[in-house]
C-alpha atoms as a PDB file:
ATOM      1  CA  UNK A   1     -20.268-125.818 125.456  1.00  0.00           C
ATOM      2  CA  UNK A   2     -16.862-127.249 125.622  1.00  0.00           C
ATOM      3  CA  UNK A   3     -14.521-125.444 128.064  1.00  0.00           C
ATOM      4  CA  UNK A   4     -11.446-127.677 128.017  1.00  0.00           C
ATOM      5  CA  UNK A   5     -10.062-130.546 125.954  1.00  0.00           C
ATOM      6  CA  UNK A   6      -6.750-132.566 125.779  1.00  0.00           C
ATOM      7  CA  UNK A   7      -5.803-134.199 122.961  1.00  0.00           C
ATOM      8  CA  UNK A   8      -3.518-137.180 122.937  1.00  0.00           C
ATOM      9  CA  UNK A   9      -1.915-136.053 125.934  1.00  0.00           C
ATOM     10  CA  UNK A  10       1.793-137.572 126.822  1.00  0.00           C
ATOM     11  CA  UNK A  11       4.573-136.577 129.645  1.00  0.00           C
ATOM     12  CA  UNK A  12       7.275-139.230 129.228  1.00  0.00           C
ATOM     13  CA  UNK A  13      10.386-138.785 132.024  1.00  0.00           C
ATOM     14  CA  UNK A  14      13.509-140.605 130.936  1.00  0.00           C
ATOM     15  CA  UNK A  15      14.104-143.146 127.674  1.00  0.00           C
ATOM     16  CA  UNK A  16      14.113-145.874 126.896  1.00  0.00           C
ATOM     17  CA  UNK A  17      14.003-149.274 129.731  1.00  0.00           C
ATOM     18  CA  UNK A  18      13.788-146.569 131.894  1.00  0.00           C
ATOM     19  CA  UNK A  19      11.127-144.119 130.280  1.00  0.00           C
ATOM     20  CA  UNK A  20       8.241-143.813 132.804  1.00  0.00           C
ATOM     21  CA  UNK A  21       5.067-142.641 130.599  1.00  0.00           C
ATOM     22  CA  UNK A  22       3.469-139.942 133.390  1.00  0.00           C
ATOM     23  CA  UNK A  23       0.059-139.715 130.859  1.00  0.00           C
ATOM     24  CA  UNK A  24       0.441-142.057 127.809  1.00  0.00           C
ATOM     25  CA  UNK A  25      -2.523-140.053 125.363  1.00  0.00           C
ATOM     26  CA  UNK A  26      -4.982-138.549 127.895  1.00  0.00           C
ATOM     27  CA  UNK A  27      -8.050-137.526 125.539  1.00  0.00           C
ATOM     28  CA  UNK A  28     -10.850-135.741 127.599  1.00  0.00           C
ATOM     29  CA  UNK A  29     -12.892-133.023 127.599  1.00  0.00           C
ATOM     30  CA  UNK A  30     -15.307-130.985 130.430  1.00  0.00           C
ATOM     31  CA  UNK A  31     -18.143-128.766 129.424  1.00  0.00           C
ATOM     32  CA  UNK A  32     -18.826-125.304 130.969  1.00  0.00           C
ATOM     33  CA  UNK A  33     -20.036-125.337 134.456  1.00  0.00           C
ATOM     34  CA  UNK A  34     -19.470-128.777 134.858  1.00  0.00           C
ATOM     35  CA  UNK A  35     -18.115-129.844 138.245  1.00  0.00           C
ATOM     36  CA  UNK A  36     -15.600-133.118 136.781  1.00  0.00           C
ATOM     37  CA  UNK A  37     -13.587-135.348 139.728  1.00  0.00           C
ATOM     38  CA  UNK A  38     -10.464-137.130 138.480  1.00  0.00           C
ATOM     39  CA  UNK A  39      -9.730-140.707 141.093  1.00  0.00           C
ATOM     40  CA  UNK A  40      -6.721-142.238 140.921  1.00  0.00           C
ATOM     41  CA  UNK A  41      -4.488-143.739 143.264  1.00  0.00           C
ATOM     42  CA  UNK A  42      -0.798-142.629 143.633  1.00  0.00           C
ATOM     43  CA  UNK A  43       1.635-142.974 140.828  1.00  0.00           C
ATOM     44  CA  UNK A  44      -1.789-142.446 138.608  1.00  0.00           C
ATOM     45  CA  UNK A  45      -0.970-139.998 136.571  1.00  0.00           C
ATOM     46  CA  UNK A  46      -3.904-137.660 138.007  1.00  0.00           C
ATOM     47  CA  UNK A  47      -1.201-134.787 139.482  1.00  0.00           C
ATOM     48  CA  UNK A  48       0.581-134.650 136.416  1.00  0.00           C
ATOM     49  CA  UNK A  49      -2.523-134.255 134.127  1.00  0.00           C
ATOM     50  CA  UNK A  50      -3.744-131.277 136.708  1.00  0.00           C
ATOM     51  CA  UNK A  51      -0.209-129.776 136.084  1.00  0.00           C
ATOM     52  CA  UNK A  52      -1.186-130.030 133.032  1.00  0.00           C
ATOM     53  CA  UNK A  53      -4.533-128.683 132.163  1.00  0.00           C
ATOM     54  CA  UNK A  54      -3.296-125.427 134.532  1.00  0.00           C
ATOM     55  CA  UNK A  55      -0.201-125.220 132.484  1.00  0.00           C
ATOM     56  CA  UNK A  56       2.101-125.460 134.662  1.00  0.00           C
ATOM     57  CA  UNK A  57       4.217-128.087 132.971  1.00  0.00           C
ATOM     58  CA  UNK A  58       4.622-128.670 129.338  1.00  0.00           C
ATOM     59  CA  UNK A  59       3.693-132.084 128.028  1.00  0.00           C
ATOM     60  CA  UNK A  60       6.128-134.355 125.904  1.00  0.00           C
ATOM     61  CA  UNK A  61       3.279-134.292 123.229  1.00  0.00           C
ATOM     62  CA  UNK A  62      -0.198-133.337 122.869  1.00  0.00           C
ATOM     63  CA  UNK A  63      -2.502-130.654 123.208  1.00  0.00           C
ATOM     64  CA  UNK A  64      -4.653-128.716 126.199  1.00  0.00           C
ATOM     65  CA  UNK A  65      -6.930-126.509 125.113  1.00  0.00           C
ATOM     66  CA  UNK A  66      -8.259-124.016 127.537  1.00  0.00           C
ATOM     67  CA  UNK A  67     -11.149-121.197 126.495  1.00  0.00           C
ATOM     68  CA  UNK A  68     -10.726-122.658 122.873  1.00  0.00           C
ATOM     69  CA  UNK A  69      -6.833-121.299 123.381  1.00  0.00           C
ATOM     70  CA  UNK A  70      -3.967-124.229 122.899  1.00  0.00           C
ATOM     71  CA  UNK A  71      -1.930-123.031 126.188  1.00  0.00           C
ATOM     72  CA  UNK A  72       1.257-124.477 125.222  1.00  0.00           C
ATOM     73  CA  UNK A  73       1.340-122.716 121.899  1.00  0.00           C
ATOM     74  CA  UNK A  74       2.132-119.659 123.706  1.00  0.00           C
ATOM     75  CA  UNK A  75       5.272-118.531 125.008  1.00  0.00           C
ATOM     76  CA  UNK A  76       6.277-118.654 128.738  1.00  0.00           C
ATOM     77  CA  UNK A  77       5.551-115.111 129.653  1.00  0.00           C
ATOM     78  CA  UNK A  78       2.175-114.647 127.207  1.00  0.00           C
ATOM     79  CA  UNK A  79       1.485-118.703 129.295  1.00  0.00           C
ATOM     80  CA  UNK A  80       1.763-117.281 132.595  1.00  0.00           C
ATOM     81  CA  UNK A  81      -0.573-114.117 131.633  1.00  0.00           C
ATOM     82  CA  UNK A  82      -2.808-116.640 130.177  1.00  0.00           C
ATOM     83  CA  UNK A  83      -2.905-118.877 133.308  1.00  0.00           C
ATOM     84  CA  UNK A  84      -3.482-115.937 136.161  1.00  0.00           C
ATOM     85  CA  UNK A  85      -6.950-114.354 134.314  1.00  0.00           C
ATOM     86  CA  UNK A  86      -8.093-117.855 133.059  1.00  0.00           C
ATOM     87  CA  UNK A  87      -7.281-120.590 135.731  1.00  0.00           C
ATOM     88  CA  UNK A  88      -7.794-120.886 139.362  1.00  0.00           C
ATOM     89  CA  UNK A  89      -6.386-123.026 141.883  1.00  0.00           C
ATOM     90  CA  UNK A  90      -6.952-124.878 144.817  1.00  0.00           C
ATOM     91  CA  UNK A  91      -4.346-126.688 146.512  1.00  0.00           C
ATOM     92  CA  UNK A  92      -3.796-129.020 149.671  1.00  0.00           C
ATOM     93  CA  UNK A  93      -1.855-126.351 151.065  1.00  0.00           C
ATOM     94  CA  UNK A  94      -3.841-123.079 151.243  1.00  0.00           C
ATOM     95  CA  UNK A  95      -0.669-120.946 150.055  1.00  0.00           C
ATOM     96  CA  UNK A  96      -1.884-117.811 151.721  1.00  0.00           C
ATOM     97  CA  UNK A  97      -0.075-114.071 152.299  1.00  0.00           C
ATOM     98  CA  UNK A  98       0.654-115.222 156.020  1.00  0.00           C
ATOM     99  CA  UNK A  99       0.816-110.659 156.365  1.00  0.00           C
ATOM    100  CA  UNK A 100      -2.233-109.968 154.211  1.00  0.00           C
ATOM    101  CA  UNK A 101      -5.818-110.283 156.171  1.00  0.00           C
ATOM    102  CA  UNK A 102      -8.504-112.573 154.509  1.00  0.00           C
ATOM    103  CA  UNK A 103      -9.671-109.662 151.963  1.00  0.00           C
ATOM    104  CA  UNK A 104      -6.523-108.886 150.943  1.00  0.00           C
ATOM    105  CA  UNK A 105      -5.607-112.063 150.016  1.00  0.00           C
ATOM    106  CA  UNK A 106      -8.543-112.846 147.931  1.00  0.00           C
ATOM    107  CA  UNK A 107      -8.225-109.926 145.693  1.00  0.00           C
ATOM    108  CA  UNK A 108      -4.149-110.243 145.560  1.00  0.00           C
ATOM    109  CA  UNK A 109      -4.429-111.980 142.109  1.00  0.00           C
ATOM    110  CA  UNK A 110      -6.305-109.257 140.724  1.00  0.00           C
ATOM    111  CA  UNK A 111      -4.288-106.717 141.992  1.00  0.00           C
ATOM    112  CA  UNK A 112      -1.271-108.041 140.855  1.00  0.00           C
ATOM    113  CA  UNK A 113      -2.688-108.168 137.193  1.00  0.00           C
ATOM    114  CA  UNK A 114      -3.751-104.787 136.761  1.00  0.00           C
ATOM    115  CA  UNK A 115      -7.101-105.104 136.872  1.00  0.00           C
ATOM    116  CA  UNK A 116      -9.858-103.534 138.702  1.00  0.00           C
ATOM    117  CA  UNK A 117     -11.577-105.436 141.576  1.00  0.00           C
ATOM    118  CA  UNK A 118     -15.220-106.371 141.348  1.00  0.00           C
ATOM    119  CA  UNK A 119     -16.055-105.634 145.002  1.00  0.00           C
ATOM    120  CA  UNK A 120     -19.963-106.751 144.308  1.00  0.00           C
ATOM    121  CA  UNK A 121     -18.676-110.510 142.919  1.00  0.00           C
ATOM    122  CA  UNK A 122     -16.218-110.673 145.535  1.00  0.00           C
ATOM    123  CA  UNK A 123     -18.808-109.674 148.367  1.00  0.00           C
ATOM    124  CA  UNK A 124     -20.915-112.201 146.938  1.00  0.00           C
ATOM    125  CA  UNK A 125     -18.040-114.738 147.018  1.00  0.00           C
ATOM    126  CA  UNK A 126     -16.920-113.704 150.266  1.00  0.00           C
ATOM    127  CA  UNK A 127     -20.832-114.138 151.988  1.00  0.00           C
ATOM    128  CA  UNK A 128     -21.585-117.552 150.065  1.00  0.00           C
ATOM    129  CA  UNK A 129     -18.275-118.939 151.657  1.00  0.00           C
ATOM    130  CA  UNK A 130     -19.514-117.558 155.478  1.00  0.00           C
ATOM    131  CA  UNK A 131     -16.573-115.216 155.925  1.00  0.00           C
ATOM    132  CA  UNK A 132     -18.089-112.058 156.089  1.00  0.00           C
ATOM    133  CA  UNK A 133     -16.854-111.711 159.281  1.00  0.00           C
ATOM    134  CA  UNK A 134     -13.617-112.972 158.783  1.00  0.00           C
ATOM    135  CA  UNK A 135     -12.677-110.384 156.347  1.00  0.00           C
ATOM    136  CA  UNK A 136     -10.095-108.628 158.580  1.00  0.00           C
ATOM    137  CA  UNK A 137      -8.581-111.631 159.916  1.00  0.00           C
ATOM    138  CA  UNK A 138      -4.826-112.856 159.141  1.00  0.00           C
ATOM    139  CA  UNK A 139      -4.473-116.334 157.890  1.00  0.00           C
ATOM    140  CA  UNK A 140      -2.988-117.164 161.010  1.00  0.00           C
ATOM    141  CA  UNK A 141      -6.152-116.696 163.277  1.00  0.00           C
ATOM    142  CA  UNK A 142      -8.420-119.100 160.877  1.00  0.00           C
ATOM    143  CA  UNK A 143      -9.150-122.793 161.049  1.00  0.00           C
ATOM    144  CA  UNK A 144      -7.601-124.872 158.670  1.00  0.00           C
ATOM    145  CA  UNK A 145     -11.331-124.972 157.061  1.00  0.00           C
ATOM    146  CA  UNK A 146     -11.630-121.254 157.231  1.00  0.00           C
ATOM    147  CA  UNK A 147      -8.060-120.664 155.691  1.00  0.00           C
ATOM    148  CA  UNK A 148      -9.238-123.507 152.695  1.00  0.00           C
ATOM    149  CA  UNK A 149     -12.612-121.288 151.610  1.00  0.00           C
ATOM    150  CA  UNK A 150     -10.104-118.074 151.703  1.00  0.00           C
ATOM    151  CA  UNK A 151      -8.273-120.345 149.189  1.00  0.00           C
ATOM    152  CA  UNK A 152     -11.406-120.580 147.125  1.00  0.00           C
ATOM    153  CA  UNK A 153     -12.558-117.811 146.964  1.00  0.00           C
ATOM    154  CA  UNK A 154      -9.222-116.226 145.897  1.00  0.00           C
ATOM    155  CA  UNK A 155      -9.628-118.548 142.754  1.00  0.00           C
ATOM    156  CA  UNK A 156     -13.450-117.367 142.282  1.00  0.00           C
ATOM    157  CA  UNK A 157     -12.599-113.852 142.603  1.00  0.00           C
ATOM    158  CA  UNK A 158     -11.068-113.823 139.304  1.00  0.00           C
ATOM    159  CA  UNK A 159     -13.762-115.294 137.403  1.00  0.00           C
ATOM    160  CA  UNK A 160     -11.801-118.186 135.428  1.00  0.00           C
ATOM    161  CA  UNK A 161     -12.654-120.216 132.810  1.00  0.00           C
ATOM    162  CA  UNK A 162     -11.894-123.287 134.853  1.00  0.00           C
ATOM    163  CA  UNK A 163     -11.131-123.648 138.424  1.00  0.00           C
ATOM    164  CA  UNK A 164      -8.537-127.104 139.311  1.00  0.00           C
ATOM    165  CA  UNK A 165      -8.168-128.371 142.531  1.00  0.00           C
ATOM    166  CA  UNK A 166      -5.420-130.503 143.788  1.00  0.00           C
ATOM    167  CA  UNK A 167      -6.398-132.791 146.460  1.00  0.00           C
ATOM    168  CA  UNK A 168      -8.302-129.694 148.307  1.00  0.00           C
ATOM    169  CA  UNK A 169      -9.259-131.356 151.487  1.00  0.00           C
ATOM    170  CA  UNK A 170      -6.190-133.740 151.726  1.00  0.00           C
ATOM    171  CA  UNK A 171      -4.887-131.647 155.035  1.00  0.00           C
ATOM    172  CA  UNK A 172      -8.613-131.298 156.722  1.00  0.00           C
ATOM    173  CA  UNK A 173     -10.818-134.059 159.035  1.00  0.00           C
ATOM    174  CA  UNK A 174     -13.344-135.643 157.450  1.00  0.00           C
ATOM    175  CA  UNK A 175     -16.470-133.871 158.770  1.00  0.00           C
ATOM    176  CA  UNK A 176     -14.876-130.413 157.347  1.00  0.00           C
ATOM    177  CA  UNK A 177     -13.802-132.086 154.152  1.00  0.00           C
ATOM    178  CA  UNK A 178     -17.251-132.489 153.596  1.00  0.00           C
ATOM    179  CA  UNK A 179     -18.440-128.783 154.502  1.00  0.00           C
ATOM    180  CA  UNK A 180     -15.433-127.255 152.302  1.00  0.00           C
ATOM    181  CA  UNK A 181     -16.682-129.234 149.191  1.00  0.00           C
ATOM    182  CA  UNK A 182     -19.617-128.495 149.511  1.00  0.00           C
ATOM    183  CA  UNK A 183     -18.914-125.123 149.547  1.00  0.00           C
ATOM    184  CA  UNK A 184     -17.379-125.591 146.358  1.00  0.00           C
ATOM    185  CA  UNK A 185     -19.908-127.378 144.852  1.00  0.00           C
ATOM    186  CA  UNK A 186     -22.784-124.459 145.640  1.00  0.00           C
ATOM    187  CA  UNK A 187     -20.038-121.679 144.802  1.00  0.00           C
ATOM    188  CA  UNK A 188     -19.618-123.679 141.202  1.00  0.00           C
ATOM    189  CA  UNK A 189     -23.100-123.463 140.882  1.00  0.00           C
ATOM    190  CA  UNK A 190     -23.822-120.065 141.830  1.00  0.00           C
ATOM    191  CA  UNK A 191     -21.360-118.460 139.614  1.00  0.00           C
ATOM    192  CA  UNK A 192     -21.500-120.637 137.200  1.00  0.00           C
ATOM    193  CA  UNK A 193     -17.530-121.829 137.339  1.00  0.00           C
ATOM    194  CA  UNK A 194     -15.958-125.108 135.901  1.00  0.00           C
ATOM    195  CA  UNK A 195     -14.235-127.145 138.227  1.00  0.00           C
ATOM    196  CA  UNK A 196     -11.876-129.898 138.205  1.00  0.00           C
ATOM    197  CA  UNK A 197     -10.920-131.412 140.938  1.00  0.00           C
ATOM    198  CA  UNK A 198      -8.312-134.490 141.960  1.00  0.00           C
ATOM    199  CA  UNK A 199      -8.796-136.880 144.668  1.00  0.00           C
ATOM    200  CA  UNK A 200      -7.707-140.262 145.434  1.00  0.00           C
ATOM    201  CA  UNK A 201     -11.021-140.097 148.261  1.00  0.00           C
ATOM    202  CA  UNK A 202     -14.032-141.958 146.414  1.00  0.00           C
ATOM    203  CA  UNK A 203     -16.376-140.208 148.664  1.00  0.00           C
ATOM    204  CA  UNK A 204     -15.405-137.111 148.062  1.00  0.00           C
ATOM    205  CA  UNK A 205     -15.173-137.435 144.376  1.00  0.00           C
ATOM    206  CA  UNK A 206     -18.572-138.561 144.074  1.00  0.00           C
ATOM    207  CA  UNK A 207     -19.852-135.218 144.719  1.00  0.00           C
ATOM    208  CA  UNK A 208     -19.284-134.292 140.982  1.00  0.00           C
ATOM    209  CA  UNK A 209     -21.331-134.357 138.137  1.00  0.00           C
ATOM    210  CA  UNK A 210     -19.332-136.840 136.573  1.00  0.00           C
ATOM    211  CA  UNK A 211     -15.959-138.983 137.866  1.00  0.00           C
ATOM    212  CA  UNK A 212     -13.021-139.850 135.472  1.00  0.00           C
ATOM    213  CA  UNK A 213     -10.459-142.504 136.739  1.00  0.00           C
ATOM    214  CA  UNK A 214      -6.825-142.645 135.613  1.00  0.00           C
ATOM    215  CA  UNK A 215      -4.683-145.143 135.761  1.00  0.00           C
ATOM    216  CA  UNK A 216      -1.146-145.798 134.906  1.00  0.00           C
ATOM    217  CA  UNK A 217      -1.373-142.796 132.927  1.00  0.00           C
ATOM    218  CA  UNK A 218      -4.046-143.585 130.550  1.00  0.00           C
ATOM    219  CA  UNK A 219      -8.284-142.706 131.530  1.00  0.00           C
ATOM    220  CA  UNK A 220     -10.029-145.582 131.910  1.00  0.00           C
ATOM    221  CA  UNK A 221     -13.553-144.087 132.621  1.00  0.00           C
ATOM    222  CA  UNK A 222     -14.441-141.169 131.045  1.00  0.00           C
ATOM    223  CA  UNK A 223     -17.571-140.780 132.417  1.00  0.00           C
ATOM    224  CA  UNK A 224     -19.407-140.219 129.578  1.00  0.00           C
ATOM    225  CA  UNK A 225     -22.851-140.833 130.477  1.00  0.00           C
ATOM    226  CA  UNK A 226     -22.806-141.553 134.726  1.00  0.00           C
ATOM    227  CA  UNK A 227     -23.452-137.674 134.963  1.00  0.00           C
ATOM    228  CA  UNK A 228     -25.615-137.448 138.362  1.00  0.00           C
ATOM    229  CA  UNK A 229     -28.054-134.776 138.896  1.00  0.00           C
ATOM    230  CA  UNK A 230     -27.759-133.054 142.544  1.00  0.00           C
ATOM    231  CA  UNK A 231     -30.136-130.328 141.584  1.00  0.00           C
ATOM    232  CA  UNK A 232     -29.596-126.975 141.378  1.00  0.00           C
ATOM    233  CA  UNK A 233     -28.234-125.472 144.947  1.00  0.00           C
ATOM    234  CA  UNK A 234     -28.813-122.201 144.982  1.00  0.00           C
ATOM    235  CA  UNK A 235     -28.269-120.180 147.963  1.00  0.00           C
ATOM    236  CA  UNK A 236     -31.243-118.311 147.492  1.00  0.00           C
ATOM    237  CA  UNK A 237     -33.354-121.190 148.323  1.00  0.00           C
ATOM    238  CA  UNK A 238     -31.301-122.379 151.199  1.00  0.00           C
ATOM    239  CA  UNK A 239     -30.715-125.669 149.338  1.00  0.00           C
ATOM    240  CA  UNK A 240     -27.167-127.455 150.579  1.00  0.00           C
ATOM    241  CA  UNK A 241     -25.634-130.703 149.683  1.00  0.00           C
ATOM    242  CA  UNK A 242     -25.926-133.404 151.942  1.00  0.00           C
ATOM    243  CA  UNK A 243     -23.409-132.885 155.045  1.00  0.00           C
ATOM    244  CA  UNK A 244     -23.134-128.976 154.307  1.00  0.00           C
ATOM    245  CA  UNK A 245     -23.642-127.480 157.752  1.00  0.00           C
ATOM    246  CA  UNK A 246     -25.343-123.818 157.654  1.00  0.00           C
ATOM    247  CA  UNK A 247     -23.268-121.180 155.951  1.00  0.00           C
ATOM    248  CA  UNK A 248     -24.448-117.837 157.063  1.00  0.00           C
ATOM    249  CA  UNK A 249     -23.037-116.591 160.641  1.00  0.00           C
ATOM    250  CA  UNK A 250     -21.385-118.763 163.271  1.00  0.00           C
ATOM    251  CA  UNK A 251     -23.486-121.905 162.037  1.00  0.00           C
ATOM    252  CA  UNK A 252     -20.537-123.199 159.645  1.00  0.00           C
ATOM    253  CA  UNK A 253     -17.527-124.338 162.045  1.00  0.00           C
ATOM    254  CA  UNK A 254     -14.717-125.433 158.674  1.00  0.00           C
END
């Protein structure tokens, strides 16, 4: 089942000789619980589409369609509701509470909305990602891998419709890149989230189901039909991805 679609897409900056066309009709679409990379080198477009999708810039033209809801035919305030119960994000920079320990910063989102905290999902979350006992910890006295699955499972906690992640192991080496994504990969799977993720890293990217490449503001491989099957990675079997170091305990070093 479709989860989110864009339809003829467009973010223009500036007019005419000096119009620079951002996304020039992005069409795409991801299905529910599909794990979707988008590669692209700089000046691709890829940021700006991400912006996009998590509505948090309006398009020149076009549609994004989110949970079969067209976010930018809602009004700033009803936009921003919208966005906080039904999109999660990841970004480069963790953008944790630096005062709030590790639990309080996963369930700040819910808090702040009202709504009542699932402490079951959120233990679950919490002892998939290996931080059971960093639960009391302040950002300060985690590794930048550490502070990255805090990130994450902030955005799980939730439970969105679609969970986008900017370049989420742009600030991290490459052996914890590796371990983080792969966190997110088996998290995606568990709970049974849609991700979409940016990267300009081809390795990394190929740990989707399926890769879409931008360039110049247009998508020039869908990826219709190159989805690979990893298996199913289910914690209960003690299946990891390639790379993924243990998770439970002191095993997992990110």
């Amino acid at each position: 089942m479709e989860i989110l679609r864009t339809e003829n897409l467009k973010k223009y900056y500036g007019k005419g000789e000096t119009c620079v066309k951002a996304l020039d009709g992005v069409d795409f679409s991801v299905e529910n619980g599909e794990f979707v990379s988008i590669v692209g080198t700089s000046g691709s477009g890829k940021s700006t589409l991400l912006n996009m999708l998590g509505g948090l810039d309006r398009p020149t033209s076009g549609k994004v369609i989110v949970d079969d809801k067209n976010i930018f035919s809602l009004k700033e305030e009803a936009l921003t509701i919208f966005r906080r119960r039904k999109i999660g994000f990841v970004f480069q920079s963790y953008n944790l509470v630096p005062v709030l320990n590790v639990y309080e910063n996963i369930v700040l989102p819910i808090e702040l909305d009202g709504n009542k905290v699932d402490k079951q999902f959120v233990n679950n979350i919490i002892e998939t990602l290996g931080l059971e006992s960093k639960i009391y910890a302040l950002p300060s006295q985690l590794s930048g891998g550490q502070q990255q699955r805090v990130a994450i499972a902030r955005a799980l906690a939730a439970k969105p419709a679609i969970l986008l992640a900017d370049e989420p192991t742009g600030n991290l080496d490459s052996a914890t890149s590796t371990d983080v994504l792969g966190l997110l990969k088996i998290t995606g799977e568990r709970f049974g989230q849609t991700i979409v993720m940016i990267t300009h890293n081809e390795e990394i990217a190929q740990m989707a189901d399926r890769i879409v490449r931008i360039e110049d503001g247009k998508i020039v491989t869908p990826g219709r039909g190159i989805r690979k099957n990893y298996g199913t990675a289910r914690m209960e079997s003690g299946n990891k991805p390639a790379g993924t170091n243990s998770i439970k305990g002191g095993g997992f070093h990110a």
